[in-house]
Protein backbone atom coordinates (compact mmCIF):
# COMPACT_ATOMS: atom_id res chain seq x y z
CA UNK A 1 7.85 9.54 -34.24
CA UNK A 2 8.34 6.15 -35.22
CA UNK A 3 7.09 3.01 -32.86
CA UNK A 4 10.49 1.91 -33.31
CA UNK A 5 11.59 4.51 -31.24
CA UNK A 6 9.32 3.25 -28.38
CA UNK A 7 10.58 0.12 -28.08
CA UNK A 8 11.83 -0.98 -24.06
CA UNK A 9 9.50 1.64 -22.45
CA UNK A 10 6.31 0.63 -20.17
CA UNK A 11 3.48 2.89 -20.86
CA UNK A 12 1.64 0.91 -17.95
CA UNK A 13 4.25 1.64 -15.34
CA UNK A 14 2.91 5.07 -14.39
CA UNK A 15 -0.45 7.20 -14.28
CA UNK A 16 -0.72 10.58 -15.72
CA UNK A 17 -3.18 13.02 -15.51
CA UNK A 18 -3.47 16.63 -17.58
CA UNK A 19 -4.74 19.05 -14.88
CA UNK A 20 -7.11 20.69 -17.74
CA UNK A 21 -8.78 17.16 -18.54
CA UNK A 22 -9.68 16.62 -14.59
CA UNK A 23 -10.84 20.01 -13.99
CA UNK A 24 -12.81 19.61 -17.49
CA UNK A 25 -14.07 15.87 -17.71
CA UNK A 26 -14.35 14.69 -13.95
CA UNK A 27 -16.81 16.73 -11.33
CA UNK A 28 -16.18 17.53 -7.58
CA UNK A 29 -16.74 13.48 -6.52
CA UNK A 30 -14.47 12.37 -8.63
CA UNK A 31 -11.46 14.76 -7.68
CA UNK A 32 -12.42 14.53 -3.78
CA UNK A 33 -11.69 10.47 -4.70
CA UNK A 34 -8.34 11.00 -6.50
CA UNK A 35 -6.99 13.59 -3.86
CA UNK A 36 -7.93 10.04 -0.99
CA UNK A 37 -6.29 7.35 -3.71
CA UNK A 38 -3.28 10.30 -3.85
CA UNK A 39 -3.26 10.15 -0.45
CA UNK A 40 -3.42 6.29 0.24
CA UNK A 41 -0.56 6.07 -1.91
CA UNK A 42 1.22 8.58 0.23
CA UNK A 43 0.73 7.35 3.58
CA UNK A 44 1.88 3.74 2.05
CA UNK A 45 4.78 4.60 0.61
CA UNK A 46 5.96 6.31 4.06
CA UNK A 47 5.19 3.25 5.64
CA UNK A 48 7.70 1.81 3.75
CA UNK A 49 10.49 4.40 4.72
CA UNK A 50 9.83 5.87 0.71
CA UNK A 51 9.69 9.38 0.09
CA UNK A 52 5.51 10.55 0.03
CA UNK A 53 5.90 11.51 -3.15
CA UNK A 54 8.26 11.64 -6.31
CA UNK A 55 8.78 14.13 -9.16
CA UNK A 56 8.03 13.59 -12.92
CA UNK A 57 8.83 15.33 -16.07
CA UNK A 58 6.33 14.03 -18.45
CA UNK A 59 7.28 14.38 -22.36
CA UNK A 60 4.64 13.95 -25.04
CA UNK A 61 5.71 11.50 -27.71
CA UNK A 62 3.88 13.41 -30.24
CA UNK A 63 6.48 16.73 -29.77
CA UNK A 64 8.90 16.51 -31.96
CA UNK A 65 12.11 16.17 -29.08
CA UNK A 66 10.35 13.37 -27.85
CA UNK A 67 13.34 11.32 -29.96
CA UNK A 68 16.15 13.79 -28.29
CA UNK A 69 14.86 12.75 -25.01
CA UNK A 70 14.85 9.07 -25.67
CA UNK A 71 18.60 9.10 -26.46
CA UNK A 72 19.61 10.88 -23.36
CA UNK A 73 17.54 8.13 -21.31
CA UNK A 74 18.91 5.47 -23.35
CA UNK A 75 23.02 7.44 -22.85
CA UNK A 76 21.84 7.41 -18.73
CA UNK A 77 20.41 4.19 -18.81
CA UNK A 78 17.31 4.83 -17.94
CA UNK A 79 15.62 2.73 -20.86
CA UNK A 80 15.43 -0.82 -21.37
């Protein structure tokens, strides 16, 4: 994929973690600290009448849909 095809999206706007890479690269300190930041976050958001937590679907830009699913943000407005 093209960067072309990239254009209008914020790869800064959220944080994503593979399961596999925390279990692999990151020992029991460091996942006792992410589950406290995870829950922070929750307890703030509630605070501000916001769901606890939201749902993701996470696509890879490297798979070769990644374009199909660009379009059907960009057709839903969902990309700048």
């Amino acid at each position: 994929m093209g960067d072309l095809i990239l254009q209008g999206i914020d790869f800064n706007k959220y944080v994503t973690i593979k399961q596999d890479d925390l279990q692999k690269y990151c020992d029991d300190q460091d996942r006792i600290d992410l589950v406290r930041i995870l829950k922070n976050i929750r307890v703030g958001r509630v605070e501000f009448s916001k769901k606890p937590s939201n749902r993701y679907l996470v696509i890879n830009v490297d798979e070769d849909y990644a374009e199909d699913v660009v379009e059907i943000l960009k057709k839903n407005n969902h990309w700048k």
